[in-house]
N, C-alpha and C. Protein backbone atom coordinates (compact mmCIF):
# COMPACT_ATOMS: atom_id res chain seq x y z
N UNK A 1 90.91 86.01 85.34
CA UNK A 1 91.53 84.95 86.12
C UNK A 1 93.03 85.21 86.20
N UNK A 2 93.75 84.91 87.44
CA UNK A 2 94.93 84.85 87.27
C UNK A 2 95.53 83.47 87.98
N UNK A 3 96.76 83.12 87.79
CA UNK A 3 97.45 82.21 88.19
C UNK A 3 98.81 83.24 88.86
N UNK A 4 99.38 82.29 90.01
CA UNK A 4 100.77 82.86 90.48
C UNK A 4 101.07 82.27 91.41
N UNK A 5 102.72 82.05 91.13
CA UNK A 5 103.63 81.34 91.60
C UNK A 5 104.74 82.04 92.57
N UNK A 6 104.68 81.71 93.87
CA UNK A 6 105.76 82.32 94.50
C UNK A 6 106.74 81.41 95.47
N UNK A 7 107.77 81.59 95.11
CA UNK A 7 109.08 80.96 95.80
C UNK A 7 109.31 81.25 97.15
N UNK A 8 109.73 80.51 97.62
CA UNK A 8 110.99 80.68 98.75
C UNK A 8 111.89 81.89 98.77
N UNK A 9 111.98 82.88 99.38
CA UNK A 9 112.98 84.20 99.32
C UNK A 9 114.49 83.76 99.32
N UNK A 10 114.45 82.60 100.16
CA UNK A 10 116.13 81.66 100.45
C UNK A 10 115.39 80.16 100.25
N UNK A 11 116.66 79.31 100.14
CA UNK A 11 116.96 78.07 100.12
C UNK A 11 116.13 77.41 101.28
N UNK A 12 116.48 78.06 102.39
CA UNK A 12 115.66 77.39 103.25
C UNK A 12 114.54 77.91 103.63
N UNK A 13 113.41 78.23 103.05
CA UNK A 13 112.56 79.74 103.26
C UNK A 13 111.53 78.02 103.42
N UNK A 14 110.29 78.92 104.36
CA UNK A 14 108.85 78.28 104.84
C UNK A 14 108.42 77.22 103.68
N UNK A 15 107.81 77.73 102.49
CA UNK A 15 107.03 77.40 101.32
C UNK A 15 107.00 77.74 100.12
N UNK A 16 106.45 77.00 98.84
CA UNK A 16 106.24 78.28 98.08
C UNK A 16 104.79 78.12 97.58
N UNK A 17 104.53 78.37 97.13
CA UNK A 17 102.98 78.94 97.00
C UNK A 17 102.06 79.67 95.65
N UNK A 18 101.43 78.75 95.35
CA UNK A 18 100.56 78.91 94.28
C UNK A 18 99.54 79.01 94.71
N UNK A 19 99.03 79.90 93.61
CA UNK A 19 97.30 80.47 93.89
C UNK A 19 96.41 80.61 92.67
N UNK A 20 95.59 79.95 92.33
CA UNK A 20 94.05 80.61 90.85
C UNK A 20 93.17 81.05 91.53
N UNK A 21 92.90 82.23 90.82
CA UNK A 21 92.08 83.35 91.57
C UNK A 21 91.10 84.08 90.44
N UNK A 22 90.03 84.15 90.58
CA UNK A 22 89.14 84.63 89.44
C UNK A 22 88.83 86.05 90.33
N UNK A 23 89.08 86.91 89.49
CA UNK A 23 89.21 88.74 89.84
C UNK A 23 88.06 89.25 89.07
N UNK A 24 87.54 90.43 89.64
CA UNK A 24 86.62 91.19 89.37
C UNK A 24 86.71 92.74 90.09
N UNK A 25 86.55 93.78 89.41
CA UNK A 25 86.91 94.91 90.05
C UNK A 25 85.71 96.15 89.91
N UNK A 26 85.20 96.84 90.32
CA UNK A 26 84.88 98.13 90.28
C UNK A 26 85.36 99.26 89.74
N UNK A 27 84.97 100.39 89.32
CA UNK A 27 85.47 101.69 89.00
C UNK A 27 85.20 102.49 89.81
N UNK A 28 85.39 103.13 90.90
CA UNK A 28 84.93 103.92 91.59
C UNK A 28 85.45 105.53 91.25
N UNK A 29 85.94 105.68 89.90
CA UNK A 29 86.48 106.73 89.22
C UNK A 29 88.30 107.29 89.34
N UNK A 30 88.52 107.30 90.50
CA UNK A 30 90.09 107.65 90.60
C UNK A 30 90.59 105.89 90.70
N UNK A 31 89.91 105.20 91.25
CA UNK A 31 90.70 103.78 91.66
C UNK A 31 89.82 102.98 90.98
N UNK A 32 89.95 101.28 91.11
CA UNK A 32 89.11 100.39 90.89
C UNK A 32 89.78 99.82 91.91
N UNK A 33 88.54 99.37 92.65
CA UNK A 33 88.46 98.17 94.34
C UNK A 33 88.05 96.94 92.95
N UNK A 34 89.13 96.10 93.78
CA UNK A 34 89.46 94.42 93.47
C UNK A 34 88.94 93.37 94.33
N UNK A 35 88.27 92.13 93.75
CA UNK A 35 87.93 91.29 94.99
C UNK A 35 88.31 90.28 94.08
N UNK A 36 89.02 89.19 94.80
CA UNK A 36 88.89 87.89 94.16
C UNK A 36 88.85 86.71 95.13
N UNK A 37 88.84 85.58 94.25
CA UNK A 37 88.29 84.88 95.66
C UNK A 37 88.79 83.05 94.40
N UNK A 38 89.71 81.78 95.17
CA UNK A 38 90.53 81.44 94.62
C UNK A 38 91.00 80.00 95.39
N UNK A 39 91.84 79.14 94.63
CA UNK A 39 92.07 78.06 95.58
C UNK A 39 93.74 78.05 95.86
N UNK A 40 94.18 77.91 97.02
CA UNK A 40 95.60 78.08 97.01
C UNK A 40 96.56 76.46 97.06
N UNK A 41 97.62 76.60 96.97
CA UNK A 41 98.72 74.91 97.51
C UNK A 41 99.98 75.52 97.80
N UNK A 42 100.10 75.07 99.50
CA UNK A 42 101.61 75.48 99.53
C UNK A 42 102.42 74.19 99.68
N UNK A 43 103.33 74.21 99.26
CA UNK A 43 104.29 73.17 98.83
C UNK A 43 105.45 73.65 100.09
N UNK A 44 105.64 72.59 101.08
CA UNK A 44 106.64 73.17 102.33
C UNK A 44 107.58 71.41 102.05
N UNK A 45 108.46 71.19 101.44
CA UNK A 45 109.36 70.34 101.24
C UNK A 45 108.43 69.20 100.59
N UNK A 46 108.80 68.11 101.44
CA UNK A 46 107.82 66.87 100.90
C UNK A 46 105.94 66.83 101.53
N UNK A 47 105.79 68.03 102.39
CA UNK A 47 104.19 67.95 102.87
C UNK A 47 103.60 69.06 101.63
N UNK A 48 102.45 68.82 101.40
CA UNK A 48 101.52 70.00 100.50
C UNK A 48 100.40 70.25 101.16
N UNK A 49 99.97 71.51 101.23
CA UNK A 49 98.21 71.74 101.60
C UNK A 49 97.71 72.28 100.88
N UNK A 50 96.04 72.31 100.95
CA UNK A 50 95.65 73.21 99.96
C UNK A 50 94.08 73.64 100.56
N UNK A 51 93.97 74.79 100.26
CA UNK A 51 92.95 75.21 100.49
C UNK A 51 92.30 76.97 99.60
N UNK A 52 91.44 77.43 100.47
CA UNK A 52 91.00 78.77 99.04
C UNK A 52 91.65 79.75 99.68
N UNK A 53 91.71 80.90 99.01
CA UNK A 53 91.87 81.82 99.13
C UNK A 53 90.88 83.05 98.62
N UNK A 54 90.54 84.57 99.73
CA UNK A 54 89.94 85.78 98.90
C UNK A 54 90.64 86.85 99.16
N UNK A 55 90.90 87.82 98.22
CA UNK A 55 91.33 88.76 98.61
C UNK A 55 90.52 90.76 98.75
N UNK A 56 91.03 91.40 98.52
CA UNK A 56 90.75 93.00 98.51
C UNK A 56 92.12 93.90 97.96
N UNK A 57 91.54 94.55 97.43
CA UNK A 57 92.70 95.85 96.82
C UNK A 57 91.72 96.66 95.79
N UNK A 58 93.01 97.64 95.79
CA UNK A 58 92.61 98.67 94.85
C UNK A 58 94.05 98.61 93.69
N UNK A 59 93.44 99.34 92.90
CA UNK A 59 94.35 99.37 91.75
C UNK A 59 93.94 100.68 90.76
N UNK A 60 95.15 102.03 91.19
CA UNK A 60 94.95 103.13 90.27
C UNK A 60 95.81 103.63 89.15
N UNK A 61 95.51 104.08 88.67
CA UNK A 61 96.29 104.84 86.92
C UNK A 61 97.25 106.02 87.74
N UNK A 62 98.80 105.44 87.22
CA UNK A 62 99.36 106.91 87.50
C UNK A 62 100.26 107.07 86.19
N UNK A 63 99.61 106.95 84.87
CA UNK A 63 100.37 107.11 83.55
C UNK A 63 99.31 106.14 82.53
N UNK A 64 99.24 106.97 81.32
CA UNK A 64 98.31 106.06 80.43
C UNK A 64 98.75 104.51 80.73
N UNK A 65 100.25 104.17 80.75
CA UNK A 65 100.47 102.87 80.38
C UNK A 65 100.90 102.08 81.65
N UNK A 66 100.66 102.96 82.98
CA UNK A 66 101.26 102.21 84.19
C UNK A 66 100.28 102.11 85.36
N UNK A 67 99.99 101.58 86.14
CA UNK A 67 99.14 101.51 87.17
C UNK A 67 99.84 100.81 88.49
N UNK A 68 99.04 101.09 89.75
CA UNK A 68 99.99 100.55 90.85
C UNK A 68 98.39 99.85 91.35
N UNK A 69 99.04 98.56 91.89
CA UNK A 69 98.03 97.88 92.91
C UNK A 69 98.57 97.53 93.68
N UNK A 70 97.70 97.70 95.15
CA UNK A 70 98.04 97.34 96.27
C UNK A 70 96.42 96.04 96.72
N UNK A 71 96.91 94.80 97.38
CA UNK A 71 96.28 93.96 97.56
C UNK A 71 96.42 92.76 99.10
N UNK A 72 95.05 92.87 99.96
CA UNK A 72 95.41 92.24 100.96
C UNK A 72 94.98 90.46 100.47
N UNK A 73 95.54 89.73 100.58
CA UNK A 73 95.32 88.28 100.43
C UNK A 73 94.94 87.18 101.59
N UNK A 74 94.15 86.58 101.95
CA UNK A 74 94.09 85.78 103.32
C UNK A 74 94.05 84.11 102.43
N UNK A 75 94.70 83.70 102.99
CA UNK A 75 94.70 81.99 102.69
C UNK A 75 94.70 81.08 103.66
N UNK A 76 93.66 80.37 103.54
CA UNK A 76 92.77 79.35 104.51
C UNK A 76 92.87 77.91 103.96
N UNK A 77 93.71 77.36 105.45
CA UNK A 77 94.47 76.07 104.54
C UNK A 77 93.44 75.14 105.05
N UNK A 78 92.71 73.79 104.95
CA UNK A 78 91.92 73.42 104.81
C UNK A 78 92.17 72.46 105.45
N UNK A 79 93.27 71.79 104.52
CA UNK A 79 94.02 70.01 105.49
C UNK A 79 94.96 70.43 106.00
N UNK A 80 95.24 71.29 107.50
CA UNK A 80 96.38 71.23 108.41
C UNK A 80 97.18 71.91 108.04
N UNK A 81 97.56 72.71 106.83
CA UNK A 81 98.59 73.38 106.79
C UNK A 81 98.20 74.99 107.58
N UNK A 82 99.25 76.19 107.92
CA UNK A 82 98.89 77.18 108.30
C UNK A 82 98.05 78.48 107.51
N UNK A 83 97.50 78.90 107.97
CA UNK A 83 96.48 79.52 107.40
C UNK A 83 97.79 81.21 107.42
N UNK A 84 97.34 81.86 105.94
CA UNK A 84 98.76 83.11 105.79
C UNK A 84 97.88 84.05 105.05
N UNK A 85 98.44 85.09 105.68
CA UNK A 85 97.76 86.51 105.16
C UNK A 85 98.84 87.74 104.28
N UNK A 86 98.62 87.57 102.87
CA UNK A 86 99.85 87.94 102.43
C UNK A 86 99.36 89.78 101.44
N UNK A 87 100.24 90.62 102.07
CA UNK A 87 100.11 91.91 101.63
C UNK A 87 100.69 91.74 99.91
N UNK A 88 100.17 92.45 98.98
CA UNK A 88 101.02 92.55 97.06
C UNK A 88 100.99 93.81 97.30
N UNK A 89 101.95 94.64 96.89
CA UNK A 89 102.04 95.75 95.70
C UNK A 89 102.85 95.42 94.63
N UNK A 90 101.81 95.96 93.61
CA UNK A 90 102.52 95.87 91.92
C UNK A 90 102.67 96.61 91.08
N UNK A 91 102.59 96.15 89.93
CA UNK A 91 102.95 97.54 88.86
C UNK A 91 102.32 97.16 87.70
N UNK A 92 101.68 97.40 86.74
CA UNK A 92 100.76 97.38 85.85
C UNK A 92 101.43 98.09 84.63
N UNK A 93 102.24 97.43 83.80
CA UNK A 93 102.00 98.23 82.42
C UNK A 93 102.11 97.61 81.48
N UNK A 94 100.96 98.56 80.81
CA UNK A 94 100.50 98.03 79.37
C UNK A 94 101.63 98.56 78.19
N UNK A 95 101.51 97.63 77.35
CA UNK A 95 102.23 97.88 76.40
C UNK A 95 101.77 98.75 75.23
């Protein structure tokens, strides 16, 4: 499971946006393909919406302790807010 919180880039930016997402992945040997699937709330001043979210990615090893994921996200707002399709790349390391 994950949780995540994302801000406004500026002061006056669209939304910000929370997401719980229960993840599950594959090994397909060089990569592992990611699917999760999740409920989202974007918070745009005093209005809120909320609705789910699923996503897709992969996520591969380039160092015992580091990994890179790349992830497409679609979020489907339910009560009236806009429906947003949000690209991740990340970075993975274990300690």
């Amino acid at each position: 499971a994950e949780i995540e919180y994302g801000a406004a880039a500026t002061l006056g930016g669209d939304y910000d946006t929370t997401r719980l997402r229960v993840m599950g992945g594959y090994d397909f040997g060089s990569v592992t393909g990611i699917a999760s699937i999740g409920g989202s709330r974007f918070d745009e001043g005093a209005d809120s919406y909320t609705g789910y979210n699923f996503g897709l990615g992969v996520q591969a090893p380039i160092t015992n302790a580091l990994e890179l994921r790349g992830e497409v996200i679609q979020d489907v707002m339910s009560d009236g807010g806009t429906d947003a399709t949000t690209t991740r790349l990340g970075a993975i390391y274990s300690f």
